[in-house]
N, C-alpha and C. Protein backbone atom coordinates (compact mmCIF):
# COMPACT_ATOMS: atom_id res chain seq x y z
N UNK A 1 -4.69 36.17 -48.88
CA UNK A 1 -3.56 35.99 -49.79
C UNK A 1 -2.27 36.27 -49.03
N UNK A 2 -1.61 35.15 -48.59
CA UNK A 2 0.00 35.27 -48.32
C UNK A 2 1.06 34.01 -48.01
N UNK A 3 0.88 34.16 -49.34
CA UNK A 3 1.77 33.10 -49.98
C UNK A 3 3.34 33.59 -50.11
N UNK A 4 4.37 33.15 -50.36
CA UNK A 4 5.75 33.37 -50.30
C UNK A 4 5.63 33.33 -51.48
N UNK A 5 6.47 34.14 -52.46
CA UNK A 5 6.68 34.52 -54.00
C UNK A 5 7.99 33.01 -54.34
N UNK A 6 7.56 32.28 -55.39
CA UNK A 6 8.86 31.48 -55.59
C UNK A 6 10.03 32.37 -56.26
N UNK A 7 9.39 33.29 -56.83
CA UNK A 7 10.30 34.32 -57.76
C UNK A 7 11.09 35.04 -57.16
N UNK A 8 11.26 35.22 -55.79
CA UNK A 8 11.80 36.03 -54.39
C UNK A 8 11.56 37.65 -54.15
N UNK A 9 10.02 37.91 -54.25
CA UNK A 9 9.73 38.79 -54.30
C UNK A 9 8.63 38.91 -53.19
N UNK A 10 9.36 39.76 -52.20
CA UNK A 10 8.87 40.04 -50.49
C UNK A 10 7.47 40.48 -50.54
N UNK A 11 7.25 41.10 -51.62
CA UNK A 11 5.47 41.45 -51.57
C UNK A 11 4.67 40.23 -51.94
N UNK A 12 5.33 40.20 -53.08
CA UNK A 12 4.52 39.00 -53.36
C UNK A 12 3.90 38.45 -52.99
N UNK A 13 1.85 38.40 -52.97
CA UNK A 13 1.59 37.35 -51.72
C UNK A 13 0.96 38.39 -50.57
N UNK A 14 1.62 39.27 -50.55
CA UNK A 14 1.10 40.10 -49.18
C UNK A 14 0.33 41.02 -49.68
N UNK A 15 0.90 41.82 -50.54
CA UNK A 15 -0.04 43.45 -50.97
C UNK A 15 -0.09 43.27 -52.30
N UNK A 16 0.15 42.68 -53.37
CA UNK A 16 0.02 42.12 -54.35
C UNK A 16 0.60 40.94 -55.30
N UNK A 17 0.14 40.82 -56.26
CA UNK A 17 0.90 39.55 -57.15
C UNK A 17 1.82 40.32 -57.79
N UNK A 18 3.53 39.34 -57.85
CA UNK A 18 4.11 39.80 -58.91
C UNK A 18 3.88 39.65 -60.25
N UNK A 19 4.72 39.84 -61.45
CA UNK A 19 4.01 39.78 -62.82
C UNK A 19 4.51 38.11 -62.68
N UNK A 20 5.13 37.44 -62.98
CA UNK A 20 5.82 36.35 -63.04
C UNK A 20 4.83 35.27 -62.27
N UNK A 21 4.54 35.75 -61.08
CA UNK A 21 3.45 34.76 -60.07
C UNK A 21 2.10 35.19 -61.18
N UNK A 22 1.55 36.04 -61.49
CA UNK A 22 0.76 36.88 -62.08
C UNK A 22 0.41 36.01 -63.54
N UNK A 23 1.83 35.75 -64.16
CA UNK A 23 1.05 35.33 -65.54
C UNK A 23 1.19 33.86 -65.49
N UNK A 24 1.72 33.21 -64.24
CA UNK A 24 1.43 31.56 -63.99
C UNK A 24 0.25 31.61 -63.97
N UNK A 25 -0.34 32.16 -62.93
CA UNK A 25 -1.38 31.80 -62.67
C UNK A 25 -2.55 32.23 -63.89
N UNK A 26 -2.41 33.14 -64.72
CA UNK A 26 -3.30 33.43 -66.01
C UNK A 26 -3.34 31.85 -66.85
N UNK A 27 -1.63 31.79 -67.18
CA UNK A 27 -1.52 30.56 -67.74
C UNK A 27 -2.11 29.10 -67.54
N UNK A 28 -2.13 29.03 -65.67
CA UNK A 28 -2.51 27.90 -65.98
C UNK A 28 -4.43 28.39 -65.69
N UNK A 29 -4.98 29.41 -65.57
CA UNK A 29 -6.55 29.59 -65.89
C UNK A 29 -6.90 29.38 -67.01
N UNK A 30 -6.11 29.78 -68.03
CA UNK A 30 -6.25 29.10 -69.15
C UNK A 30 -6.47 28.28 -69.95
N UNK A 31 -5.18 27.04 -69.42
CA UNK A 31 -5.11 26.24 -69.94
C UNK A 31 -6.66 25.23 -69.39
N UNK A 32 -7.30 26.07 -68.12
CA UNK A 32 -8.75 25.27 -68.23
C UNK A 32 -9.65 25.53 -68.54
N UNK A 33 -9.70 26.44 -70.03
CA UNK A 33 -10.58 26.97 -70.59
C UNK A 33 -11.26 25.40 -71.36
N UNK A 34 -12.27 25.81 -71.76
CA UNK A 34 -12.56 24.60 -72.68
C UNK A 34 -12.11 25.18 -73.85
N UNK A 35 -12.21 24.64 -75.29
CA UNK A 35 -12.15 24.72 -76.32
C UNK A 35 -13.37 26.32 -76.79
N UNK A 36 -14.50 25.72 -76.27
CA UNK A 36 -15.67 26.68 -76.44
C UNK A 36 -15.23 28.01 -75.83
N UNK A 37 -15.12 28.00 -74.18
CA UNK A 37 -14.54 28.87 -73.90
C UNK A 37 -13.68 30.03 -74.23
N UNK A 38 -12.63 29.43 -75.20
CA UNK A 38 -11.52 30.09 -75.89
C UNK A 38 -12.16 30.58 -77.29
N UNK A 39 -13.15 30.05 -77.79
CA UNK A 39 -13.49 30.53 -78.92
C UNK A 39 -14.30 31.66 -78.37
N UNK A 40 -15.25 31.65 -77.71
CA UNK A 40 -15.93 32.80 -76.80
C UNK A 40 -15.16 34.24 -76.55
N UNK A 41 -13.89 33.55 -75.75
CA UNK A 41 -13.23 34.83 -75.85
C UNK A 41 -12.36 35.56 -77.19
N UNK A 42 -11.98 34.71 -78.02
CA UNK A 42 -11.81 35.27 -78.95
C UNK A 42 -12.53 35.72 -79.86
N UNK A 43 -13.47 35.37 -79.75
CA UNK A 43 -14.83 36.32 -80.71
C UNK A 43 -15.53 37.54 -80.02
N UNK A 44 -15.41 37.97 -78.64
CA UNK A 44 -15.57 38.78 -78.03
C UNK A 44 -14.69 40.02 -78.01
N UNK A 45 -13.40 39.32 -77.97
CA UNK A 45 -12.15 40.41 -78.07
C UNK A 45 -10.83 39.92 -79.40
N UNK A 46 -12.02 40.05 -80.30
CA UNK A 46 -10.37 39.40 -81.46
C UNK A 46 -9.33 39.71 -81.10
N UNK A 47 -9.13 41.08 -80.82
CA UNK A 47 -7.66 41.76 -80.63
C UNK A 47 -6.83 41.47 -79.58
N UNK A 48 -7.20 40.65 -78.41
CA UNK A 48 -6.47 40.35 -77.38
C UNK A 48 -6.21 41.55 -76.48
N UNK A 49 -7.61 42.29 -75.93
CA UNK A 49 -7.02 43.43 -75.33
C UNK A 49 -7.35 43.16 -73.93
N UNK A 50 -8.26 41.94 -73.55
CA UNK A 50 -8.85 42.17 -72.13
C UNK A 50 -8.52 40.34 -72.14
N UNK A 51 -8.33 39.82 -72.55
CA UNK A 51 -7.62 38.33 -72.97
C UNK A 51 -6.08 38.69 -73.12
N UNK A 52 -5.84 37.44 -73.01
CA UNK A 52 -4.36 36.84 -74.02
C UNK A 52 -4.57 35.77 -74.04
N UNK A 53 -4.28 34.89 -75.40
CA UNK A 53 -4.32 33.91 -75.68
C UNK A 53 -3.10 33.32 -76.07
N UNK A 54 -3.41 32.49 -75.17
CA UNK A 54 -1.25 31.77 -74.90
C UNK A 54 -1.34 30.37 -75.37
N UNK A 55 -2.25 30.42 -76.59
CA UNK A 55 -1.80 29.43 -77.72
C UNK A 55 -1.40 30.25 -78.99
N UNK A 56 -1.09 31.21 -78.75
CA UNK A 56 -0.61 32.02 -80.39
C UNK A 56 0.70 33.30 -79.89
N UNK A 57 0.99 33.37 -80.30
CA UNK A 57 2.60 34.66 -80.28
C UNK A 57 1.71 35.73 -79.61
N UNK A 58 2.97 36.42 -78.69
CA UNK A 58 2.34 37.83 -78.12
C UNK A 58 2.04 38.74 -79.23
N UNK A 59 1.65 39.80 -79.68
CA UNK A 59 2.04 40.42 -80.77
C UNK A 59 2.34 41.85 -80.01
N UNK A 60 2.14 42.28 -78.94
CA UNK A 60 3.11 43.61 -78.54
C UNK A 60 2.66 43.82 -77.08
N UNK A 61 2.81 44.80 -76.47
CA UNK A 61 2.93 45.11 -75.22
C UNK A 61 1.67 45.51 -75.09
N UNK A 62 1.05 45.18 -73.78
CA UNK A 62 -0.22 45.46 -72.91
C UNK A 62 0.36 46.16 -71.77
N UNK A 63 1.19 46.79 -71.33
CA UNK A 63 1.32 47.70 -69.89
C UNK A 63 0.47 48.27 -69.73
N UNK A 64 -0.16 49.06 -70.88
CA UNK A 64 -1.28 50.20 -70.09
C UNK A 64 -2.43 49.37 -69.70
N UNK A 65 -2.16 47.94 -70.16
CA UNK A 65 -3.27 47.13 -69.34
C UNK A 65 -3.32 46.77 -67.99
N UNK A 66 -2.24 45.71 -67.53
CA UNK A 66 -1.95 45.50 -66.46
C UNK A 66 -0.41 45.24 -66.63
N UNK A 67 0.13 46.39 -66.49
CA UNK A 67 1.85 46.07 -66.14
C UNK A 67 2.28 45.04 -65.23
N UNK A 68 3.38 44.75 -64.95
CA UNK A 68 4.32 43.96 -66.87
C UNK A 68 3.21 43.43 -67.25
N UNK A 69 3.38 43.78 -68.67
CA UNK A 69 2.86 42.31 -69.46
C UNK A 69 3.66 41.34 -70.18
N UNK A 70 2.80 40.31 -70.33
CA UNK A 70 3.59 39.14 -70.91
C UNK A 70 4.48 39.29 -72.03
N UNK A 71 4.33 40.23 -72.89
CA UNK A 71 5.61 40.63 -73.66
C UNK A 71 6.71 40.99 -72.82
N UNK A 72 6.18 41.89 -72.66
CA UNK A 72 7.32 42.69 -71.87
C UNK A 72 8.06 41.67 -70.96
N UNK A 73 7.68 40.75 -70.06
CA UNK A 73 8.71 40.06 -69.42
C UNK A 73 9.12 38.55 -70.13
N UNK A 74 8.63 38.27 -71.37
CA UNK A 74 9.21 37.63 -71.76
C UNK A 74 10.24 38.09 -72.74
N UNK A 75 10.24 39.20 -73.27
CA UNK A 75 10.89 39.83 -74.45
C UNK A 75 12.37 40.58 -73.17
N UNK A 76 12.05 40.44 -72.01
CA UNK A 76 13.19 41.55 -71.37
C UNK A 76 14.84 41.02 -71.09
């Protein structure tokens, strides 16, 4: 892993992902879920705690999950 951050963030890429590089790349894993897939995980974790499902509203902050979270840097 060492990729140049588009976000301009010098680690980025080297010693870890930023959040921003971080939730592209969730986003677009996502978006190749199948249909089944997504129902899977939402019947596993209704609550969105080890998921996020980025066809429906954040409903609050996950930091103590994996900081930032997607609230948090979209809400900042």
């Amino acid at each position: 892993m060492n990729r140049k951050c588009k976000h301009g963030d010098s680690a980025c890429g080297v010693y870890w992902t930023c959040g921003k590089c971080s939730d592209e790349e969730n986003r677009a894993a996502y978006a190749r879920l199948t249909p089944k897939e997504k129902a899977y995980d939402n019947m596993v974790d209704p609550l969105g705690w080890y998921h996020t499902d980025y066809d429906r509203e954040a409903t609050g902050c996950s930091c103590h999950i994996n900081p930032p979270c997607q609230w948090c840097v979209e809400n900042s």
